[in-house]
Protein backbone atom coordinates (compact mmCIF):
# COMPACT_ATOMS: atom_id res chain seq x y z
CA UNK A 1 0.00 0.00 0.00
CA UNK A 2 1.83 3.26 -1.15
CA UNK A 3 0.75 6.91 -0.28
CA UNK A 4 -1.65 7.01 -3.73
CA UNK A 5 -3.48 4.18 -2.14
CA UNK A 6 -3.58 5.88 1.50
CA UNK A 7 -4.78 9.25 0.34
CA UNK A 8 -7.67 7.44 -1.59
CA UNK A 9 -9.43 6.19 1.71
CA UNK A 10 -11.43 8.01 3.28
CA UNK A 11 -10.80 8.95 7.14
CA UNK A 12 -12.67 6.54 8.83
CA UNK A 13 -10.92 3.70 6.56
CA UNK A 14 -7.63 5.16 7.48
CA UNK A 15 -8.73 4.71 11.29
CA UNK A 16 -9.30 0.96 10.44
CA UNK A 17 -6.01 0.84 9.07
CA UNK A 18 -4.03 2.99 11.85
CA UNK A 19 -5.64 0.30 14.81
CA UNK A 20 -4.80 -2.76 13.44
CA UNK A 21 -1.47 -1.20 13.08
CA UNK A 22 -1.58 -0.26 16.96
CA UNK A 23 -1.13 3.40 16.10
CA UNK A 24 -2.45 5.48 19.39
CA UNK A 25 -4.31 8.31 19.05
CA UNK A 26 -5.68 8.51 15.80
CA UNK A 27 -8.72 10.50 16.46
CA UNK A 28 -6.63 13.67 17.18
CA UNK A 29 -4.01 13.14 13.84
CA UNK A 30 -5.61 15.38 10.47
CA UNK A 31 -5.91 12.65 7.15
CA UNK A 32 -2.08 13.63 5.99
CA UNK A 33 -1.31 12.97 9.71
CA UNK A 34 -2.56 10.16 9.74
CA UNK A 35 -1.13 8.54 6.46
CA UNK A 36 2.44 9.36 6.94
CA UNK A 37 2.01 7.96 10.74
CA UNK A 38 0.24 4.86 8.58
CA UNK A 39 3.71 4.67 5.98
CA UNK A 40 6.04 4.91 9.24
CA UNK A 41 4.61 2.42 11.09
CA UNK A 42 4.59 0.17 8.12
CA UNK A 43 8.29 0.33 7.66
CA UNK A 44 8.83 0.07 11.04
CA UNK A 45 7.57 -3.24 11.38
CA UNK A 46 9.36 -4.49 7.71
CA UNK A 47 12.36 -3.69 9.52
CA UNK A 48 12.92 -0.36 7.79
CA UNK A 49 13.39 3.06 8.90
CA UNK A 50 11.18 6.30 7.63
CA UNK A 51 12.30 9.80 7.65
CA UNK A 52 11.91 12.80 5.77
CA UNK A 53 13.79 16.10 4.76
CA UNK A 54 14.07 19.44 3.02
CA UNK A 55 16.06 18.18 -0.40
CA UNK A 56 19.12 20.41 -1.10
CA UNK A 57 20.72 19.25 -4.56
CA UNK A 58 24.11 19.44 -4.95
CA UNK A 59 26.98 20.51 -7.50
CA UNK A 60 27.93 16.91 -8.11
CA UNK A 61 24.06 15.65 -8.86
CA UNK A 62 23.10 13.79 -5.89
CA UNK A 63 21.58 15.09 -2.29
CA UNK A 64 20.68 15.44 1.31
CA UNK A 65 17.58 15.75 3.03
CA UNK A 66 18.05 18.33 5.82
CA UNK A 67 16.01 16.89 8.70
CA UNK A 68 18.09 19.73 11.46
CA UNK A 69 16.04 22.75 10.19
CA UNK A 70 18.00 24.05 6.85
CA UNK A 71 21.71 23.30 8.15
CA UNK A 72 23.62 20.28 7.35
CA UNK A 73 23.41 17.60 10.40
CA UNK A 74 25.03 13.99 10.60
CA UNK A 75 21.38 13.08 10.35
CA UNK A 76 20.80 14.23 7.26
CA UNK A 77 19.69 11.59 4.43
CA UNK A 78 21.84 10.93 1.49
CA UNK A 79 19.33 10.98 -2.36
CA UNK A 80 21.31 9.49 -5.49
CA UNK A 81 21.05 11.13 -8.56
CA UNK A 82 19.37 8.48 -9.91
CA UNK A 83 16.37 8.81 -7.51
CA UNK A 84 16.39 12.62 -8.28
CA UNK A 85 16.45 12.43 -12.00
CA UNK A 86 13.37 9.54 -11.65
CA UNK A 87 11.06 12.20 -9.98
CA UNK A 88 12.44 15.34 -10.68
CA UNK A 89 13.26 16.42 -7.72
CA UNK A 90 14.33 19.73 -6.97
CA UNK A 91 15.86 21.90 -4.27
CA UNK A 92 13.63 22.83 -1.44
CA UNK A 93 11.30 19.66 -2.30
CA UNK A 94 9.63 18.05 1.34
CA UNK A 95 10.73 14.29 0.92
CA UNK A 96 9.62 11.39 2.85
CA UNK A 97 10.39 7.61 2.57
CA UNK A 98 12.12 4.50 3.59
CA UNK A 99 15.76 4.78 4.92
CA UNK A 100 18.75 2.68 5.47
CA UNK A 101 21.39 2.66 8.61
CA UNK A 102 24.58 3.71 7.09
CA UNK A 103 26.73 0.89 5.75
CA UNK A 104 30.73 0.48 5.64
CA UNK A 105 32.89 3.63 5.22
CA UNK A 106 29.44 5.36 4.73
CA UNK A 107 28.75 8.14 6.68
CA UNK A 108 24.99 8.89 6.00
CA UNK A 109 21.50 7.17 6.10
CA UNK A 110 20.38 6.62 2.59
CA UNK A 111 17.07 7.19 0.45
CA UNK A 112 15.70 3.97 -0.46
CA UNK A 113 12.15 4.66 -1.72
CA UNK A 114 10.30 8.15 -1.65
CA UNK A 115 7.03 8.13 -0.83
CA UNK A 116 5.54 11.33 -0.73
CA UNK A 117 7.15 14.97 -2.59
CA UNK A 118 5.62 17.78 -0.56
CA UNK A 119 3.10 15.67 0.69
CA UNK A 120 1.47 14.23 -2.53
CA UNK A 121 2.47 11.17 -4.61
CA UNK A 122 5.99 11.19 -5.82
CA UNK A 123 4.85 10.52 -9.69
CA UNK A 124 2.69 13.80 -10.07
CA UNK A 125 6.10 15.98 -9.12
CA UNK A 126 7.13 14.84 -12.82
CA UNK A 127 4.51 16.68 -13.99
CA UNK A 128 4.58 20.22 -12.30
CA UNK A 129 5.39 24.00 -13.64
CA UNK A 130 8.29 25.66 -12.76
CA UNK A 131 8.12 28.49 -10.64
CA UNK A 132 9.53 30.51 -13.40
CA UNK A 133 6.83 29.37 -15.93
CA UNK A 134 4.10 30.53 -13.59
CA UNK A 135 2.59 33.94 -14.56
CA UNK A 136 3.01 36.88 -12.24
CA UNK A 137 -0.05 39.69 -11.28
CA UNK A 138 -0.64 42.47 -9.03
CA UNK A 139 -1.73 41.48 -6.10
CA UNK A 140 -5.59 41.27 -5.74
CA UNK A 141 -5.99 39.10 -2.64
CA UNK A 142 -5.73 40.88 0.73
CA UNK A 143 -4.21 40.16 3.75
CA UNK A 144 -6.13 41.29 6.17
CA UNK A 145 -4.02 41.95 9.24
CA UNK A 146 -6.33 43.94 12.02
CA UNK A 147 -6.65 41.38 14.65
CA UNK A 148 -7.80 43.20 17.94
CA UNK A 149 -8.59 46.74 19.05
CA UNK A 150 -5.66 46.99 21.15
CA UNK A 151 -3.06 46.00 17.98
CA UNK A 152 -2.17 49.46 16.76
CA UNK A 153 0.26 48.25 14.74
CA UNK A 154 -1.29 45.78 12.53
CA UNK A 155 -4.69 48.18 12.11
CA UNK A 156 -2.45 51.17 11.20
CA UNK A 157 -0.69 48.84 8.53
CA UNK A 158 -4.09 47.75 7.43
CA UNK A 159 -4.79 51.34 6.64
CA UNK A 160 -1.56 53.04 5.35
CA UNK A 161 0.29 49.88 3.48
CA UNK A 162 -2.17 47.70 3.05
CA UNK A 163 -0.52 43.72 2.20
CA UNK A 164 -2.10 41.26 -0.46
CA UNK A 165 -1.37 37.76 -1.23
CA UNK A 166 1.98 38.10 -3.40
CA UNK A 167 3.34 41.35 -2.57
CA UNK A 168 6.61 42.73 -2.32
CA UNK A 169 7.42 44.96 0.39
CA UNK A 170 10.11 46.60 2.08
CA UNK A 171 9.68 47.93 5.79
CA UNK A 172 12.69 50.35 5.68
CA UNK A 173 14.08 50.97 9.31
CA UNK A 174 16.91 52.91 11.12
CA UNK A 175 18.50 51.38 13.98
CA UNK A 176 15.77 51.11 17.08
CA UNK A 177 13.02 51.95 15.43
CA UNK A 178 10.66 48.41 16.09
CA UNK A 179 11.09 46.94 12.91
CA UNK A 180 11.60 43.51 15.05
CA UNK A 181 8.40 44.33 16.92
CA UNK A 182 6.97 45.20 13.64
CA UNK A 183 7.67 42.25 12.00
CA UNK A 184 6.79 40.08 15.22
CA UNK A 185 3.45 41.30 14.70
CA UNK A 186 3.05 40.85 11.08
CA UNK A 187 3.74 37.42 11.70
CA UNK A 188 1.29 36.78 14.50
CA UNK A 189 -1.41 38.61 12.43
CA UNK A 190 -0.72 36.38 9.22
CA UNK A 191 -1.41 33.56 11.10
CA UNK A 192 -4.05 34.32 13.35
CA UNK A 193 -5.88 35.57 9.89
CA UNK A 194 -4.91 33.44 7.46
CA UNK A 195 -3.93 29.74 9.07
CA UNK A 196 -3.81 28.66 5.69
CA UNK A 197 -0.88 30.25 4.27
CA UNK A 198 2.49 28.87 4.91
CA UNK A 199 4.47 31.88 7.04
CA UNK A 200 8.77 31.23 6.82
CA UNK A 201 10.68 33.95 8.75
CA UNK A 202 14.19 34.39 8.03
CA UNK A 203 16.94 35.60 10.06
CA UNK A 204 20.45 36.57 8.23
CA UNK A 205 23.45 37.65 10.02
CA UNK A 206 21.27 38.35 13.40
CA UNK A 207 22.09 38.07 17.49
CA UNK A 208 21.36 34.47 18.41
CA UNK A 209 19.35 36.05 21.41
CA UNK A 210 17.11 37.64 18.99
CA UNK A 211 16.19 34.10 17.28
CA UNK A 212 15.42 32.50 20.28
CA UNK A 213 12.52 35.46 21.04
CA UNK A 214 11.31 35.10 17.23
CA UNK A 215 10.75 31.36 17.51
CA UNK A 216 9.31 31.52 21.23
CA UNK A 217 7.14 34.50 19.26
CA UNK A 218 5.96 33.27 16.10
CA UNK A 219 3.66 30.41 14.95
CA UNK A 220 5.59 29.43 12.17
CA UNK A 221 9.04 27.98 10.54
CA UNK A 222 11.99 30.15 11.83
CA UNK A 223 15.19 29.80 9.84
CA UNK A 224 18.16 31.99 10.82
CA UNK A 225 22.32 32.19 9.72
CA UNK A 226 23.76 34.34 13.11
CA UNK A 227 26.33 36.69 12.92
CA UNK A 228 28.81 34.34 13.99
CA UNK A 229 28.31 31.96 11.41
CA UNK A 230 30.28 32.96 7.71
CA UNK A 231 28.61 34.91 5.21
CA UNK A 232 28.49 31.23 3.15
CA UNK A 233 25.95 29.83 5.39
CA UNK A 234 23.87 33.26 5.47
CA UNK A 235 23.36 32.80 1.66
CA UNK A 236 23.12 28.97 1.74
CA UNK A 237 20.13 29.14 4.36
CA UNK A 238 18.28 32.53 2.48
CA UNK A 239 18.61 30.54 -1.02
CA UNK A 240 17.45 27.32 0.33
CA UNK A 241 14.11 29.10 2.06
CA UNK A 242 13.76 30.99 -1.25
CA UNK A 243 13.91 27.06 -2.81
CA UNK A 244 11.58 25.81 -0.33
CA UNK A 245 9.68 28.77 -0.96
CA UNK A 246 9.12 28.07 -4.34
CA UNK A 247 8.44 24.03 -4.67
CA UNK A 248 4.96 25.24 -1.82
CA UNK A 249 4.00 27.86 -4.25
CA UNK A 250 4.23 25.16 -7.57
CA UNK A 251 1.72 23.53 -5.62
CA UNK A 252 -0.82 26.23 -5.46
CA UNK A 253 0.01 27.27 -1.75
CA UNK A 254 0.05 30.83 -0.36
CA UNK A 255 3.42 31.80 1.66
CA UNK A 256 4.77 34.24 2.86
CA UNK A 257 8.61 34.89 3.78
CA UNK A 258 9.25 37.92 6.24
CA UNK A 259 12.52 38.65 6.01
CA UNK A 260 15.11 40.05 8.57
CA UNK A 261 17.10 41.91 6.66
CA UNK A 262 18.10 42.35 3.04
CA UNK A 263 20.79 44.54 3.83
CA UNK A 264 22.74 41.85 5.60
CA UNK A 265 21.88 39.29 2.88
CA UNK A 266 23.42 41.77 -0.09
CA UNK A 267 25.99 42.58 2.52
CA UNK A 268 27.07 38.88 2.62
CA UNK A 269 26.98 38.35 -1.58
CA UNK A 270 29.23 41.80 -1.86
CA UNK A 271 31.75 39.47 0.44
CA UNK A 272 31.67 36.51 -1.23
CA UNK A 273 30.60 37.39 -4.94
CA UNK A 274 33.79 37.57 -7.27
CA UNK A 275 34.88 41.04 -7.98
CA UNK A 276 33.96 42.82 -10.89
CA UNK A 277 36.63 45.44 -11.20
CA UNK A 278 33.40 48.11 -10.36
CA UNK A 279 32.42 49.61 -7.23
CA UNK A 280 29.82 51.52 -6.22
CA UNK A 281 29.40 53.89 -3.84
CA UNK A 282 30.31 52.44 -0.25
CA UNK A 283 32.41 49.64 -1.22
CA UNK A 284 29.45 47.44 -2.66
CA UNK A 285 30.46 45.45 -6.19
CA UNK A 286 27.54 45.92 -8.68
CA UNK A 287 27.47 41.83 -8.99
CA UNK A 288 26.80 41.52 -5.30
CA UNK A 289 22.84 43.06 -5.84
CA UNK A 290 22.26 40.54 -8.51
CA UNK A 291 21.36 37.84 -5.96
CA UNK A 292 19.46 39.57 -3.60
CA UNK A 293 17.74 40.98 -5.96
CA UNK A 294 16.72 37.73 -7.65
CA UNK A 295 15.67 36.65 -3.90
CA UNK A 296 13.39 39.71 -3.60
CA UNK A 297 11.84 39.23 -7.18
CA UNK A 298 10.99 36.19 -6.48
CA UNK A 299 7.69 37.79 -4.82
CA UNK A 300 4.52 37.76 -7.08
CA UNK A 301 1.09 36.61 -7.15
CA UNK A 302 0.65 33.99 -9.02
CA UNK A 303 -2.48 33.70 -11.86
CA UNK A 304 -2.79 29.85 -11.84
CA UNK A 305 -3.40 29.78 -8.19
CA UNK A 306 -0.70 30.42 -4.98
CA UNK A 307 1.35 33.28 -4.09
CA UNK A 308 5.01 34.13 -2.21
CA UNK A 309 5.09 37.25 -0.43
CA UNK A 310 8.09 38.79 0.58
CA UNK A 311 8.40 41.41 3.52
CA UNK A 312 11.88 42.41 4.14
CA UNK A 313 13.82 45.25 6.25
CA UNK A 314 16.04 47.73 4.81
CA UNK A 315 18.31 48.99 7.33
CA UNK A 316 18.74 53.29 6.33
CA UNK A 317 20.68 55.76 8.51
CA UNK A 318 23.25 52.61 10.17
CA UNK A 319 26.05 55.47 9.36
CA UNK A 320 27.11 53.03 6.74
CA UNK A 321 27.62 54.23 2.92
CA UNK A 322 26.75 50.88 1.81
CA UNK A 323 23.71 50.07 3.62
CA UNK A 324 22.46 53.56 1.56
CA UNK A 325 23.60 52.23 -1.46
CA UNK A 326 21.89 49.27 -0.97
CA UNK A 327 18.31 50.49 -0.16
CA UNK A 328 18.10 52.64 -3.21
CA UNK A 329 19.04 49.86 -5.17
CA UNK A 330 15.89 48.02 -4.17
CA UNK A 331 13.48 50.95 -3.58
CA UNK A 332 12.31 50.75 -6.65
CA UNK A 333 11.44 47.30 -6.79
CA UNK A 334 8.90 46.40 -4.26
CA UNK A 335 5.58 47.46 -4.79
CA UNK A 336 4.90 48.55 -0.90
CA UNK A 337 6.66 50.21 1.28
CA UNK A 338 6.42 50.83 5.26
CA UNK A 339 8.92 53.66 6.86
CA UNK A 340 9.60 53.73 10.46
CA UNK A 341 11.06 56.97 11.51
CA UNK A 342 13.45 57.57 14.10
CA UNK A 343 12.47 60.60 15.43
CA UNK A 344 9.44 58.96 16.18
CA UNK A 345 10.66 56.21 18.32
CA UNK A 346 13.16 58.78 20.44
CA UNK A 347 9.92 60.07 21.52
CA UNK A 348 8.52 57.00 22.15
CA UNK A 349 6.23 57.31 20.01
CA UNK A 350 5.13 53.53 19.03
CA UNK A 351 4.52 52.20 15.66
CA UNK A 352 7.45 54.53 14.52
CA UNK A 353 5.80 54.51 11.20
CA UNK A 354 5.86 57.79 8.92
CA UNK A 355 2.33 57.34 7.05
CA UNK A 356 3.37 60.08 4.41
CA UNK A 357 6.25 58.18 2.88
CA UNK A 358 4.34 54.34 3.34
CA UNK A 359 2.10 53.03 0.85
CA UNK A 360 0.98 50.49 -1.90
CA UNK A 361 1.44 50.43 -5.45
CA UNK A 362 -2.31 49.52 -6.81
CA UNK A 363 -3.69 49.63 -3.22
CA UNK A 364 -7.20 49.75 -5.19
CA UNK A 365 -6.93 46.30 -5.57
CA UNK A 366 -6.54 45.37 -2.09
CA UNK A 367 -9.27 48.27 -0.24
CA UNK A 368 -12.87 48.96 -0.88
CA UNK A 369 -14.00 52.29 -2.13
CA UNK A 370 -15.23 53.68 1.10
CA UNK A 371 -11.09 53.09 2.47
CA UNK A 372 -9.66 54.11 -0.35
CA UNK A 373 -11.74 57.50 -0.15
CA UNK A 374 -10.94 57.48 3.72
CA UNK A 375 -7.52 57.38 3.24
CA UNK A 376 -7.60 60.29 0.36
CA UNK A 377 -9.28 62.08 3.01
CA UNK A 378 -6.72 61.53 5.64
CA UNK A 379 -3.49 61.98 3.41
CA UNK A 380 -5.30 65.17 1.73
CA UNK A 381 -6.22 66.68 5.68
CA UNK A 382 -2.83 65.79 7.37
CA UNK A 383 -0.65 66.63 4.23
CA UNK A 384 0.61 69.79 5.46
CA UNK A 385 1.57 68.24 9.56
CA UNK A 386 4.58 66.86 10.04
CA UNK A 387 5.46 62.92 10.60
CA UNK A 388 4.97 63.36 14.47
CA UNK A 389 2.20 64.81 14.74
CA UNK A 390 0.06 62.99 11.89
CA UNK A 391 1.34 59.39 13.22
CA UNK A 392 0.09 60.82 16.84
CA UNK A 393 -2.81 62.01 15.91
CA UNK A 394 -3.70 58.51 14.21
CA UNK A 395 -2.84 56.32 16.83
CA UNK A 396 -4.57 58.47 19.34
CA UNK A 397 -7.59 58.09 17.22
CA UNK A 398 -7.07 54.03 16.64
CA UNK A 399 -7.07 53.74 20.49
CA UNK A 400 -10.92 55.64 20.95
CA UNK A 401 -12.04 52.81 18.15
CA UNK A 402 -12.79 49.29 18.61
CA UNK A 403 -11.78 48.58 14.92
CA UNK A 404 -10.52 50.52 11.74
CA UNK A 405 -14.41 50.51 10.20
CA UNK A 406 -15.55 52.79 13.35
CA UNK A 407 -12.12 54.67 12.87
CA UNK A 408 -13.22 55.02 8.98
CA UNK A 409 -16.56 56.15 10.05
CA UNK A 410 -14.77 58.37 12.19
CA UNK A 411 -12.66 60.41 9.94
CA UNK A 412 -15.14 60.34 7.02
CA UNK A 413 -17.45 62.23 9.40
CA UNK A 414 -15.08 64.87 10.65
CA UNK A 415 -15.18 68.65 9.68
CA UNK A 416 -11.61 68.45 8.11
CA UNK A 417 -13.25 65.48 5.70
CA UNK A 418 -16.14 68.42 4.64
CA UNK A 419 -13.31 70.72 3.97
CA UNK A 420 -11.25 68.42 1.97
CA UNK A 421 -14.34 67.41 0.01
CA UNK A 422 -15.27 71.54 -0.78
CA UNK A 423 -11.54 72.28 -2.04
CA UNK A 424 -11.66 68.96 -4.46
């Protein structure tokens, strides 16, 4: 009975199947659960091992499955070429099958039969797109990230940079400013709203303290390359969640990647990358952007069905010539944008976020016509305060509303609205 045969049952008929093979518990496992527990215990007791991995192909044609997060492991499973080229496997594919013990002068367990590729039978991966084939939109589904009354941060988002399935979007942040907080909440928003899409955050070149308080904060896979680690093993774990990434979305799935930062990732490729006999401003060889920004491209929305949304920090005003350099490379390229200011966040004034310079490229295909006229109406009202005092004035009006349809209501209701209406 392989994993085609499994998935065909129906859930009670799986039950059958999981007691008689003394499986505990089965009326708490999901159906996909419940088959792989099914496969598992069925090698188990042909003498067999099971395991499974994220695939990472490499130069020389064969592979491991990383079972330790990302990083390489002595647990990790050894895939022959042959097995790769038979179901087209690629990097960042979820594999599970039978095993073998290492054998003589071997120093890894082995692949001996694949029974699942990301969770489905291993013959239809022959037969997928590539991500590359897939045909890119604007963004038209929204993420909707206003949780409770209380979350400032998320409704503000909600209103000023608005996030849909497949965007691309930088959150550009000086030192101390709460872009951790920022994206901490993001992340708990995604998946309190959306438990369906797939959320990846990814750490590069960051305190080791500061992963521990992202996975203790976030429901979702954490992958992170610290500071101590060489800039190699930054850009093998950021390609290899890109990769991952990918093979979800070829299978229809939403996901998002928030991203921690950018900067550090294009700061790794300028130390690694070949020279080109150029350099840019800073000390930053042109060839070192090329990667990062085929990493950040890789965001789109998807017309035959899935999405991979990108949210990554731009560190500004570090006192570093490069890290400038850097951010206006990619300005351009994302189609939202969230500032955090840090005059803002001396004051303690919390979300840091400077509503004139965020915003959405083709935000009317995210908001309703009654926002998208409230927020013409705010920007048109508050154009002439400063960053201060329009972010204040915002967030004390967020806190007097239970949610941002009473805070819509709200403004659209207010004498500066008439006025702003009667000068149109």
């Amino acid at each position: 009975m392989n994993l085609g045969d499994l998935e065909a049952k129906t859930i009670q008929e799986l039950y059958e199947v999981a007691r008689k093979l003394g499986i505990a518990g089965v009326s708490k496992l999901r159906k996909k659960e419940l088959v792989f527990e099914i496969l598992k215990m069925r090698a188990e007791s042909e003498g067999l091992l099971f395991g499974d991995g994220i695939l990472e192909i490499m130069n020389d044609g064969f592979g491991f499955l990383r079972v330790a997060g990302l990083n390489p492991s002595p647990d990790d499973i050894y895939v022959s070429p042959s097995q790769i080229r038979r179901f087209a496997l690629r990097t960042g594919d979820d594999i599970s099958g039978q095993i073998r013990p290492p054998k003589d002068n071997e120093k890894y367990f082995a692949l001996l039969r694949v029974e699942a590729v990301n969770g489905a039978d291993p013959d239809s991966a022959t037969r997928r797109l590539f991500f590359e084939d897939l045909t890119p939109i604007y963004p038209n589904d929204r993420l909707h990230l206003e949780i409770t009354p209380r979350e400032i941060t998320t409704r503000m988002i909600d209103l000023v940079a608005p996030l849909g399935k497949g965007q691309r979007g930088l959150i550009v942040s000086p030192p101390k400013a709460g872009k951790t907080t920022v994206l901490k909440k993001l992340a708990n928003s995604i998946t309190t709203n959306h438990p369906d899409v797939v959320l990846m955050v990814l750490l590069v070149d960051e305190r080791p303290e500061e992963v521990t308080d992202m996975e203790r904060s976030v429901r979702g896979l954490v992958m992170s390359s610290t500071f101590d680690l060489p800039p190699e093993n930054h850009i093998r774990v950021a390609e290899m969640v890109l990769e991952r990434a990918k093979r979800q979305v070829e299978h229809s799935k939403d996901v998002v990647i928030l991203m921690d930062s950018i900067t550090r990732l294009a700061r790794a490729y300028n130390l690694v990358e070949p020279p080109s006999g150029r350099t840019l401003s800073g000390g930053l060889d042109p060839n070192a952007l090329r990667s990062p920004k085929r990493f950040f491209g890789a965001a789109r929305n998807i017309e035959e069905g899935g999405s991979l949304t990108i949210i990554a920090t731009a560190l500004v005003e570090t006192g570093s010539r490069m890290d400038d350099v850097i951010y206006e490379e990619f300005k351009g390229t994302g189609n939202m944008e969230l500032h955090l200011d840090r005059k803002l966040s001396e004051k303690r004034i919390f979300p840091a976020i400077d509503i004139n310079k965020s915003g959405t490229r083709k935000e009317e295909l995210l908001l309703t016509a009654e926002e998208l006229d409230m927020m013409y109406l705010l920007r048109r009202a508050m154009g002439s305060l400063g960053a201060q005092e329009m972010t204040e004035l915002v967030i004390e009006r967020l806190r007097h509303t239970k949610n941002n349809e009473e805070f819509r209501q709200l403004v659209v209701k207010s004498p500066f609205a008439d006025n702003v209406r009667a000068l149109s």
